[in-house]
Protein backbone atom coordinates (compact mmCIF):
# COMPACT_ATOMS: atom_id res chain seq x y z
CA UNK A 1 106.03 -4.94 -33.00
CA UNK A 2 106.03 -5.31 -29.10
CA UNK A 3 103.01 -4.67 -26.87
CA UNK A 4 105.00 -0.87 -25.56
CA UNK A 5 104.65 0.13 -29.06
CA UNK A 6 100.69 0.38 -29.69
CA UNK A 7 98.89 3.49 -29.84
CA UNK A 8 96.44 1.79 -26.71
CA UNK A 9 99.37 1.46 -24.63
CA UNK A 10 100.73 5.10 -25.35
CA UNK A 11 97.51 6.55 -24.60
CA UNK A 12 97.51 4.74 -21.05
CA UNK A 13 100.72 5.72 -20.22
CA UNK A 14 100.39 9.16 -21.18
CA UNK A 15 97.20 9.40 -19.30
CA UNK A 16 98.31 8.12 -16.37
CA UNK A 17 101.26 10.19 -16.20
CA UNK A 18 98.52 13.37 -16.35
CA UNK A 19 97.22 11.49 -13.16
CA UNK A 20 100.46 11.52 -11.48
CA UNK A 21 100.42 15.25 -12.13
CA UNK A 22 97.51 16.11 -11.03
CA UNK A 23 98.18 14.30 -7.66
CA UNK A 24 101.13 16.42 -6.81
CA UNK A 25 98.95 19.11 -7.27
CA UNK A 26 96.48 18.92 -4.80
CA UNK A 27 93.58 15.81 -4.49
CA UNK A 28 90.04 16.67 -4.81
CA UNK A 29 89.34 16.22 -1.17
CA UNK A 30 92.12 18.72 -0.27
CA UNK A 31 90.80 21.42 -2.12
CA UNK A 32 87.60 20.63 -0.98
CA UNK A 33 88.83 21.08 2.66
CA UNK A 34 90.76 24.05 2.01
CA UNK A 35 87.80 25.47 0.59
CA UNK A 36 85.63 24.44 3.50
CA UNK A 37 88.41 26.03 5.62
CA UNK A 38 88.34 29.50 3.74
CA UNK A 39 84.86 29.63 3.69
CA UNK A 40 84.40 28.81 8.00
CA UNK A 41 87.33 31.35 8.25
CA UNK A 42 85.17 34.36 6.48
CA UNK A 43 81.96 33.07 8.69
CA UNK A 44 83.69 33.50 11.32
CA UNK A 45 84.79 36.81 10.84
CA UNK A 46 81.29 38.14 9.58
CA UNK A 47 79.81 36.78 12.98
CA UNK A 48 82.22 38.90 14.83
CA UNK A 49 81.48 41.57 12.67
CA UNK A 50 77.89 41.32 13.17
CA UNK A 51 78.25 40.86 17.25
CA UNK A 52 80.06 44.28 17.32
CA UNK A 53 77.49 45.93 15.23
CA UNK A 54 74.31 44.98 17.03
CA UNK A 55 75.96 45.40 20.53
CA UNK A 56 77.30 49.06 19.40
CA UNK A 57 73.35 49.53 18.09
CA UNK A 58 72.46 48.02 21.62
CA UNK A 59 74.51 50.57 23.58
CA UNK A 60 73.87 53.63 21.28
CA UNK A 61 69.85 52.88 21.96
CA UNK A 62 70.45 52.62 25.82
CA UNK A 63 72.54 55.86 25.77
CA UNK A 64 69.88 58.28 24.16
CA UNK A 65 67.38 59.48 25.94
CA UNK A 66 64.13 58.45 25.43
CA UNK A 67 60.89 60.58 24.39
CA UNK A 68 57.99 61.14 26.68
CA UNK A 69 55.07 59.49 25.89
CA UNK A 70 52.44 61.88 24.55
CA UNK A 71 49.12 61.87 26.37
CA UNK A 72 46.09 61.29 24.36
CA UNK A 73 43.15 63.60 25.42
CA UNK A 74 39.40 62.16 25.78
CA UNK A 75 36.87 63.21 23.64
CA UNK A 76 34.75 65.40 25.79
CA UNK A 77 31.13 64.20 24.77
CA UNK A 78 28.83 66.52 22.52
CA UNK A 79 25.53 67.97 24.33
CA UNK A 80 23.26 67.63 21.84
């Protein structure tokens, strides 16, 4: 019986070939940084968002016209 034959060997070479695999499909880290791309991507785009909100708020408050204050009246003091 050679050394190729036993079971240990047949279980490194098929695992290793599962390795191989798994490399053509994409390392870890290159997920990672396409994730880490995706994610600054959709920041990004939610910041602009937001900016264009709050300065359509700002202009919308400077447009209306603003109430008059409302004068409070003293108490006139009680003759007792």
């Amino acid at each position: 019986m050679s050394s190729d034959e036993t079971p240990a060997v047949k279980a490194a070479q098929a695992y290793f070939r599962n390795t191989e695999m798994r490399a053509e499909k994409g390392t870890a880290m290159s997920m990672i940084a396409v994730a880490a791309d995706a994610t600054q991507a959709k920041n990004e785009r939610l910041k602009a968002a937001r900016l264009a909100r709050d300065e359509t708020d700002r202009v919308a408050l400077e447009a209306e016209p603003k109430p008059k204050p409302v004068k409070k009246r003293k108490a006139k003091p009680t003759v007792e």
